[in-house]
Every structure is written in C-alpha cells, then in structure tokens.
C-alpha atoms as a PDB file:
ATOM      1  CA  UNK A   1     195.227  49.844 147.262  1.00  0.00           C
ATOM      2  CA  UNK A   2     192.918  51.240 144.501  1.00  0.00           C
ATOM      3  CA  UNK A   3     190.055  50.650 146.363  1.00  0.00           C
ATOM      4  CA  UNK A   4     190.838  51.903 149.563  1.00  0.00           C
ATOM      5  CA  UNK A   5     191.865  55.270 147.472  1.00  0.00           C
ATOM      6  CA  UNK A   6     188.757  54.841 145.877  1.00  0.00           C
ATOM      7  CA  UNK A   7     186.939  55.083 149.162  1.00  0.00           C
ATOM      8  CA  UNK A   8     188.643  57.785 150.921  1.00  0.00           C
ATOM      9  CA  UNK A   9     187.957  59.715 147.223  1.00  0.00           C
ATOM     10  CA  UNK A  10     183.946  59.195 148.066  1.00  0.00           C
ATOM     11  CA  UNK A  11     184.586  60.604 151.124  1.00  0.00           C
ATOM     12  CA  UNK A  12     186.502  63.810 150.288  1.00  0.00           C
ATOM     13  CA  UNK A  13     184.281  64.107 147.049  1.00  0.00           C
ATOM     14  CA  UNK A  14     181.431  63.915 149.014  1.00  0.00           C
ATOM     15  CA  UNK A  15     182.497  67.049 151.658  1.00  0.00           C
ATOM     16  CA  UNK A  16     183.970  69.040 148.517  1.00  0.00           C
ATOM     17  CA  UNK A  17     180.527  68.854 146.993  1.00  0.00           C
ATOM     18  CA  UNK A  18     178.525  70.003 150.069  1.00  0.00           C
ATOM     19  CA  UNK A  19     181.324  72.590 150.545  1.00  0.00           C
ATOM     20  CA  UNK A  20     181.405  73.911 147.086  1.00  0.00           C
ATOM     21  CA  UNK A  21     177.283  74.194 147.074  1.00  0.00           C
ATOM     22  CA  UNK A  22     176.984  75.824 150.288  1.00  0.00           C
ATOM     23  CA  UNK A  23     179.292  78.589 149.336  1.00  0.00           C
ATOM     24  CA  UNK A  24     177.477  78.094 145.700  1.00  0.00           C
ATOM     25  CA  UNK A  25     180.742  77.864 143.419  1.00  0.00           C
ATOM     26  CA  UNK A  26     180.051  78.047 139.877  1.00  0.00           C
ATOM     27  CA  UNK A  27     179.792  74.180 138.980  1.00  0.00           C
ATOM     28  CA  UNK A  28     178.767  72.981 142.264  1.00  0.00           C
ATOM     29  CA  UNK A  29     175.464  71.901 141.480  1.00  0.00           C
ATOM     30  CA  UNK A  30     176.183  68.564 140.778  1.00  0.00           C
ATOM     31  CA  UNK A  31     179.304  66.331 141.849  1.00  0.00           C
ATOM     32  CA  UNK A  32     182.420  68.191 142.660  1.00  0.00           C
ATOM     33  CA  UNK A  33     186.139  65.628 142.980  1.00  0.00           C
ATOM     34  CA  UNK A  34     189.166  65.440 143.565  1.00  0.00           C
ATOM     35  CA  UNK A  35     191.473  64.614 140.477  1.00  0.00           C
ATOM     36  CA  UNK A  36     194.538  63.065 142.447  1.00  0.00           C
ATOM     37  CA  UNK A  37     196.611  62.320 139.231  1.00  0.00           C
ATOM     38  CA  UNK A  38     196.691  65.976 138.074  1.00  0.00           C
ATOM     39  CA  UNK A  39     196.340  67.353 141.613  1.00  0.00           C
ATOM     40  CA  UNK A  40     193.276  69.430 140.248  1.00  0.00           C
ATOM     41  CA  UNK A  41     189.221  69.659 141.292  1.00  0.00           C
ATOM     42  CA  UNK A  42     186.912  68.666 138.432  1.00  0.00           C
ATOM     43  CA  UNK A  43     183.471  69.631 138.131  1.00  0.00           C
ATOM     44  CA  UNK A  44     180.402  67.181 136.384  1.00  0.00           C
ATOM     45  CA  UNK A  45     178.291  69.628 134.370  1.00  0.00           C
ATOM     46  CA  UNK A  46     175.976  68.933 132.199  1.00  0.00           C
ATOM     47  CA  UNK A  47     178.274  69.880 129.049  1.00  0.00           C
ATOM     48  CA  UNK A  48     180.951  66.864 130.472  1.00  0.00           C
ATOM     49  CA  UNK A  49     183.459  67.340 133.111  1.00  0.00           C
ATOM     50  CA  UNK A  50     184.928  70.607 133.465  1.00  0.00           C
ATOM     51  CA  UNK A  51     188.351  71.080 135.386  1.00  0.00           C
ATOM     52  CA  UNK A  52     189.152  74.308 137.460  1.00  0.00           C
ATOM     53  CA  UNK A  53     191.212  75.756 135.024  1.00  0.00           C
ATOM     54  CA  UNK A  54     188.071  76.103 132.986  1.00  0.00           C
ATOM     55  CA  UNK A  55     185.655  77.202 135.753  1.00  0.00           C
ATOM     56  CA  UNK A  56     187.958  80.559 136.079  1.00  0.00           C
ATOM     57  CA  UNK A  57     187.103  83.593 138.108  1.00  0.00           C
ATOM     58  CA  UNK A  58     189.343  84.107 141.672  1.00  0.00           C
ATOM     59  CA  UNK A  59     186.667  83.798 143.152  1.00  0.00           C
ATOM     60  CA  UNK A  60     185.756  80.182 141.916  1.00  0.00           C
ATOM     61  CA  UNK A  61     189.453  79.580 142.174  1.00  0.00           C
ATOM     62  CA  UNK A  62     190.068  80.555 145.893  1.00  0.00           C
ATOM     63  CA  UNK A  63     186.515  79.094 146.798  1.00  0.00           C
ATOM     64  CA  UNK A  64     187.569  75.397 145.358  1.00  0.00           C
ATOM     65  CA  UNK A  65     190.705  75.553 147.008  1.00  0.00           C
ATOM     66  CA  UNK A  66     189.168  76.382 149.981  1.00  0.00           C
ATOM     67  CA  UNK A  67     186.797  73.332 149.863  1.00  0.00           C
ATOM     68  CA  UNK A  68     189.504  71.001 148.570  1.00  0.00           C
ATOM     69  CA  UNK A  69     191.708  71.679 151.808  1.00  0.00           C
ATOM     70  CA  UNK A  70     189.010  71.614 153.880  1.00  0.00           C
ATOM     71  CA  UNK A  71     187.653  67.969 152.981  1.00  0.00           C
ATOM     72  CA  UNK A  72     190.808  66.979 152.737  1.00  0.00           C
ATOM     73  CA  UNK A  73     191.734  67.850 156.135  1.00  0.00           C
ATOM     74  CA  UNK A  74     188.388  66.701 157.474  1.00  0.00           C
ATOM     75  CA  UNK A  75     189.159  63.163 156.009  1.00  0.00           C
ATOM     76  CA  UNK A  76     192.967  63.020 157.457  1.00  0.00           C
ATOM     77  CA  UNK A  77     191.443  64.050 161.075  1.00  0.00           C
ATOM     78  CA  UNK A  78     188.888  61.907 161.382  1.00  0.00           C
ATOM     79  CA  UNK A  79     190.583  58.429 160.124  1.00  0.00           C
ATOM     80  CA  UNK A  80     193.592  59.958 162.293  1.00  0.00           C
ATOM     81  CA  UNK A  81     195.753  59.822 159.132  1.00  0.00           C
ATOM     82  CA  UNK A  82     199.421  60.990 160.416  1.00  0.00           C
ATOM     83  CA  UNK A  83     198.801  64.675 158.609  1.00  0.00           C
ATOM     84  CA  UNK A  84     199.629  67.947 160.926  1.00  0.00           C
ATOM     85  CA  UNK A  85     196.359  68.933 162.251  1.00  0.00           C
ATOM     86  CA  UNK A  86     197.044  73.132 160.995  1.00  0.00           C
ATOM     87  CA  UNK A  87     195.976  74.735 157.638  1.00  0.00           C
ATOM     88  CA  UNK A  88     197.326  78.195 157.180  1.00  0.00           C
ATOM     89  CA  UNK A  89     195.715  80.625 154.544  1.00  0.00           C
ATOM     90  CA  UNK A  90     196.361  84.067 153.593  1.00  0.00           C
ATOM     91  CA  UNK A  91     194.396  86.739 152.309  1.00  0.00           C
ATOM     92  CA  UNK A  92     191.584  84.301 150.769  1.00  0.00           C
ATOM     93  CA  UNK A  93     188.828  87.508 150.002  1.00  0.00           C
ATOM     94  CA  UNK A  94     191.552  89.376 147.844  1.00  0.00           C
ATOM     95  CA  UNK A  95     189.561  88.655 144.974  1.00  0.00           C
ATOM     96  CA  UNK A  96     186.122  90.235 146.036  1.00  0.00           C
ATOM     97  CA  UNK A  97     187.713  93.755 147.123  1.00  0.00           C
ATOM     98  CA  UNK A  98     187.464  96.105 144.029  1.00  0.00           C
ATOM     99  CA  UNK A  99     190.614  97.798 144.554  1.00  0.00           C
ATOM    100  CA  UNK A 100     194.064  97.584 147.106  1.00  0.00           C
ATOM    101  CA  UNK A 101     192.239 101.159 149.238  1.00  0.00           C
ATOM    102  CA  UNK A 102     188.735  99.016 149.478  1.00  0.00           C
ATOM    103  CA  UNK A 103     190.708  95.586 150.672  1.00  0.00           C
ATOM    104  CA  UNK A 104     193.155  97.804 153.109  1.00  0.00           C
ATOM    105  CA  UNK A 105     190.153  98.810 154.815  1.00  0.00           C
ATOM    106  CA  UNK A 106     189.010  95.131 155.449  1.00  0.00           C
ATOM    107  CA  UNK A 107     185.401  96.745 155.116  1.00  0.00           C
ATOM    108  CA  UNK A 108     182.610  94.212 153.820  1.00  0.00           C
ATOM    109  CA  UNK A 109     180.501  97.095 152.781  1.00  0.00           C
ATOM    110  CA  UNK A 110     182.878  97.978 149.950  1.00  0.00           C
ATOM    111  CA  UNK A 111     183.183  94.636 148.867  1.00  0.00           C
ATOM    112  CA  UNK A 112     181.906  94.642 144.635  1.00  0.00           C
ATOM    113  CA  UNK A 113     178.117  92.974 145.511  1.00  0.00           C
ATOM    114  CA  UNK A 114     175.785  91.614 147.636  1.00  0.00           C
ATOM    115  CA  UNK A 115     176.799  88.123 146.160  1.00  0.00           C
ATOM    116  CA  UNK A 116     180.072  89.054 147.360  1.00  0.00           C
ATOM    117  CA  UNK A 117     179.577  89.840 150.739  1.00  0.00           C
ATOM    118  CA  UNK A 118     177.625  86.846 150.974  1.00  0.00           C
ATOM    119  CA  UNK A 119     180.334  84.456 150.067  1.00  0.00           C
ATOM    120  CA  UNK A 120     182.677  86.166 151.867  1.00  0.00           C
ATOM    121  CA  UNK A 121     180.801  85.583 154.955  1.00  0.00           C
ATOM    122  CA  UNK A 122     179.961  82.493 153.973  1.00  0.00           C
ATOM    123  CA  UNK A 123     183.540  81.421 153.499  1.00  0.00           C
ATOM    124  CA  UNK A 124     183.909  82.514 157.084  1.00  0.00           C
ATOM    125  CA  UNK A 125     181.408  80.997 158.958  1.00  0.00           C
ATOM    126  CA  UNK A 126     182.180  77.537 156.807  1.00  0.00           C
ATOM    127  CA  UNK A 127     185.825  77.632 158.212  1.00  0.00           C
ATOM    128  CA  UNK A 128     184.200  78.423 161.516  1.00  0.00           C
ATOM    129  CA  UNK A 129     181.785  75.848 162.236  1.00  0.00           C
ATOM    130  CA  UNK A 130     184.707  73.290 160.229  1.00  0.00           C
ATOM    131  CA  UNK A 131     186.865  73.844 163.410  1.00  0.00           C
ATOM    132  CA  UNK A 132     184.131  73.557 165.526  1.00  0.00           C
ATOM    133  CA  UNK A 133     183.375  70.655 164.312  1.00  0.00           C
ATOM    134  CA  UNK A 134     187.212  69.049 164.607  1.00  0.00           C
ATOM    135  CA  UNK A 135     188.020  70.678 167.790  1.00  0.00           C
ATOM    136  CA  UNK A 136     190.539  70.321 169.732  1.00  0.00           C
ATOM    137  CA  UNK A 137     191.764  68.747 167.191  1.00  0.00           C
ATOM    138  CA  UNK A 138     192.776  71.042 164.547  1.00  0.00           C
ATOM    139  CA  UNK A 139     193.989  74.379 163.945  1.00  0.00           C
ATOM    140  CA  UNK A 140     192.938  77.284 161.066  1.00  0.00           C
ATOM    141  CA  UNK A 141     194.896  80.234 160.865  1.00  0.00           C
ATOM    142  CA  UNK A 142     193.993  82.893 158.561  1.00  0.00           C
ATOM    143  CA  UNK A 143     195.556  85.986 157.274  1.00  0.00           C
ATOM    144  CA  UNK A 144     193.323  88.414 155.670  1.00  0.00           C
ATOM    145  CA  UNK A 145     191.817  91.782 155.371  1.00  0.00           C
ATOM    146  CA  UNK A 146     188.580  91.362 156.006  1.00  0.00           C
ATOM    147  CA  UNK A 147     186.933  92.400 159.136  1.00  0.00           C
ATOM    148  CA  UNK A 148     183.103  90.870 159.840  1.00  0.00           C
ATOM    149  CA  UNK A 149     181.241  92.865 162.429  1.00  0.00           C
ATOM    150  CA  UNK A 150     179.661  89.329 163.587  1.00  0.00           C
ATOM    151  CA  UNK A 151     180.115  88.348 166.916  1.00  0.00           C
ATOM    152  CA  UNK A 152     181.688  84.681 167.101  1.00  0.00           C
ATOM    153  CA  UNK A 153     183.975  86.809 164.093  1.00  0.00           C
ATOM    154  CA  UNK A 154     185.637  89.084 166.597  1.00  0.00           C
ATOM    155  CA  UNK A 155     185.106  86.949 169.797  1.00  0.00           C
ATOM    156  CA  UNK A 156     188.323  85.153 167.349  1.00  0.00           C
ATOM    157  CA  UNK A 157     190.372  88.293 166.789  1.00  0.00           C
ATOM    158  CA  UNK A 158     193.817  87.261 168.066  1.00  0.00           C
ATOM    159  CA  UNK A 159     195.685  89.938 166.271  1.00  0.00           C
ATOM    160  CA  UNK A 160     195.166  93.452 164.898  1.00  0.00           C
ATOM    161  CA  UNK A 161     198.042  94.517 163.102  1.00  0.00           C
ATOM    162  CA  UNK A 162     197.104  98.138 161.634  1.00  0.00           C
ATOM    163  CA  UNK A 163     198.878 101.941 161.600  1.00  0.00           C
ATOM    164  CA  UNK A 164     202.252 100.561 161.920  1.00  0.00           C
ATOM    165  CA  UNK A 165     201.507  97.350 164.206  1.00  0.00           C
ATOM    166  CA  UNK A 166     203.094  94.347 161.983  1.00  0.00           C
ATOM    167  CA  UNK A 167     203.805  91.074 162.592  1.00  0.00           C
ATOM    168  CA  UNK A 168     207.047  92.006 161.672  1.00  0.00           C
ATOM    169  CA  UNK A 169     208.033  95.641 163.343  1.00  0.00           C
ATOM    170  CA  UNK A 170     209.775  98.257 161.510  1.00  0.00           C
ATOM    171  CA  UNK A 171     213.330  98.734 162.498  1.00  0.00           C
ATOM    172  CA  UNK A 172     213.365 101.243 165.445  1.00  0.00           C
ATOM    173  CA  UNK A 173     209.714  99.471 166.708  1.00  0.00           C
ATOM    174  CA  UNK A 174     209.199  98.131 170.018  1.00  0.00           C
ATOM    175  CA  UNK A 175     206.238  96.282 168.553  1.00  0.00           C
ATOM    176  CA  UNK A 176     206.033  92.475 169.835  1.00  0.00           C
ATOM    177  CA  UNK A 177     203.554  89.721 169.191  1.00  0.00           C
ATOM    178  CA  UNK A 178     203.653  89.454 173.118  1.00  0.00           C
ATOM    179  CA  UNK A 179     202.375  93.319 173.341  1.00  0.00           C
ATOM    180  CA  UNK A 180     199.525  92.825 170.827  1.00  0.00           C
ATOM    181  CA  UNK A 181     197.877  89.624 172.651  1.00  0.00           C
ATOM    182  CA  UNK A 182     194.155  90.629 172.579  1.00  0.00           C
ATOM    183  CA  UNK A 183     191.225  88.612 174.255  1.00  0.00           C
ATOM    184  CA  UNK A 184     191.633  85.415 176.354  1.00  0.00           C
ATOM    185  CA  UNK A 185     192.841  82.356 175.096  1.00  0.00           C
ATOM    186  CA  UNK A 186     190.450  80.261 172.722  1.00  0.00           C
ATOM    187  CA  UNK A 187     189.987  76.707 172.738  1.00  0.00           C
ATOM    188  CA  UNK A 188     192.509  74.901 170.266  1.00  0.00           C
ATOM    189  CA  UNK A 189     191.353  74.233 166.616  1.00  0.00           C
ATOM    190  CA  UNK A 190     189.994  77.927 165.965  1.00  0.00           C
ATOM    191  CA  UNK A 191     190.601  79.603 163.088  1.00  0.00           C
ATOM    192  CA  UNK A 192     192.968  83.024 162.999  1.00  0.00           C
ATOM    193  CA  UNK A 193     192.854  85.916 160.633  1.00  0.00           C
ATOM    194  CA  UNK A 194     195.760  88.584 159.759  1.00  0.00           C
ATOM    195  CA  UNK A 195     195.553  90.854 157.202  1.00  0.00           C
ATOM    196  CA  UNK A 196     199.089  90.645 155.999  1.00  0.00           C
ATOM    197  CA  UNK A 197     201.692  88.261 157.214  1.00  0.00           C
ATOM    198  CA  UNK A 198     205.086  89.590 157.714  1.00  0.00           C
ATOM    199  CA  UNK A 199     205.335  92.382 155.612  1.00  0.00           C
ATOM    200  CA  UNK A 200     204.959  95.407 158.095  1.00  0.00           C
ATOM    201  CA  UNK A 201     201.127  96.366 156.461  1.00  0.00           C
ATOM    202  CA  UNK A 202     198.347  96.654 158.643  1.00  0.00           C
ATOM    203  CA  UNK A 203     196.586  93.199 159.483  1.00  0.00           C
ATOM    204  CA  UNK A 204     194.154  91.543 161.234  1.00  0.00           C
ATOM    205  CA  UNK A 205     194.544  87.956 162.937  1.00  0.00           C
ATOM    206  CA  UNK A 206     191.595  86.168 163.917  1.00  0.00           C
ATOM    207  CA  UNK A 207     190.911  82.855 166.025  1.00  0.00           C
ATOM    208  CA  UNK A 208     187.767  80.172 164.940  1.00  0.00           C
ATOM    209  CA  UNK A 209     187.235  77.954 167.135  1.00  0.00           C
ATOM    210  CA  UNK A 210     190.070  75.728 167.974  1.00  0.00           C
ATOM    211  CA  UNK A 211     193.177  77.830 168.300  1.00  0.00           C
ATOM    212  CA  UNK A 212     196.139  77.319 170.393  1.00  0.00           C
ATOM    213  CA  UNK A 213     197.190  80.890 172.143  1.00  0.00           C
ATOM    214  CA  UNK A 214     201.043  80.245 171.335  1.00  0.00           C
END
C-alpha cells in the first residue's frame, strides 16, 4: 500500500512542480509535494523544507492550491480513479486586485504589477490548456472577476452576470440562467468563469475547454 502511495505521490509531485514553476510560485524552483498526512504542500529550499504556511502571500497561497488541485485531478483522470471529473473555483485573482472598485471592474490593467498580470494570465491559460489536455473528460468551472481580452478567454464566456444580472436575481427580476446563455455550446471539460456566485453582484462565467452547456 505504501508504495503504490508512494508512486502516485511521484506523479502528483512531479505535475505540482512543473505547475508551481510555470506560474513561478515563490519556492518552486526546486521540488514542490504533496504532504498527505497534514493535507499541506511543502516546498525543498535550500534553507530545508518549507511548508505553505511559511511561503505566505495570497498570491503564493491561491497559486499552490491551484497546482495542488490541478495535479491531483490530472492523476485521478488519467488512472481513471473513481473521483468526479469537475473542480469548481471561485474568485482565484482576488488577491492581485488592489482594491474591491479595481477587482469589480475585472480589468487586468489595474491589476498591482506587471508580475501580476502575468500570473494572472498565466493562471488562466494553465487551467486552459489543463482541460484541453483532459477533454472530454473533465470539467473547470470558475467564478471570478477577471476579464482577459484574449481570444480562446472569451471564445469561453458562458456567463456575464453584471448591472443587476446575477446568478441569483433580485426579487422582482425576471433574470434566468436560461435568458443569459451566450455563445454556442463548448466541448465538455472547459473551464467557466463568474465573477460572483450567487450573491446578486455582477459576474462573469467563463468556459475552457471542456464544458458541458447544462
């Protein structure tokens, strides 16, 4: 049992590193794991091992989370471990947007720094070509402010919930999810993106590759 836990950890430490470097996570320059008996990511610097609650930052913290989901996903779809094939995140570039007025806007120009904007995008495109990569097989959904002007970014819009349009309407609306449908349907496994879920502020809900249209 060990060792086939063992092996699986290779794997997932192995996708977590690549991840974590691409996006280039403080710590990420050398191995990046999985503790499974504290439920935690560890990072090997060169001062010793240094857990996440040390790393610190949101950014750091919603960019290992991000890679830990993501290889662990990858692993359960691809050994067709019996795992739902659906990861649902919300609002994961709250900590780049200097203040609630910037981050309502879902503009990347206002985002703090060029640094920023580039993992932000980065983040984007990694969860993009991730459901590429596993589709038809698995589904992202994410709610979020943000609002790239990228191409294969809106060709995944599946939602724009702004100036009263909510996933959930006000009392009085006669705001639906069926009257909001934008675009055609998208292949399933693509990634969405909101900007709030459920709690009547403007948002924006966007497809990556591999969505169901349900």
């Amino acid at each position: 049992m060990q060792d086939r836990l063992d092996h699986a950890l290779s794997y997932i430490n192995t996708d977590m590193t690549a991840y974590a470097q691409e996006l280039k996570l403080e710590h990420s320059e050398r191995n990046v794991r999985l503790d499974v008996r504290k439920l935690t990511v560890l990072a090997d610097t060169d001062d010793g091992i240094t857990p996440l609650l040390r790393i610190g930052s949101g950014e750091n913290w919603v960019g290992y989370h991000l890679v830990a989901h993501l290889a662990l996903h990858r692993f359960f779809a691809l050994n067709h471990r019996p795992v739902p094939r659906m990861l649902l995140l919300d609002q994961v570039t709250q900590p780049f947007y200097p203040s609630e007025v910037a981050k309502d806007s879902g503009n990347p120009d206002l985002i703090r720094s060029d640094a920023d904007r580039n993992t932000v995008h980065g983040m984007f495109e990694l969860m993009y070509r991730f459901t590429h990569d596993l589709a038809p097989d698995f589904q992202l959904i994410v709610s979020d402010h943000a609002n790239l002007p990228d191409q294969w970014y809106q060709d995944c819009v599946r939602y724009n919930w702004r100036d009263g349009e909510a996933l959930v309407p006000r009392a009085g609306s006669t705001n639906t999810l069926a009257r909001r449908r934008e675009g055609t349907n998208m292949p399933a496994g693509r990634a969405a993106r909101p900007r709030k879920l459920g709690l009547g502020r403007a948002a924006r809900d966007r497809c990556a590759p591999g969505s169901t249209d349900s």
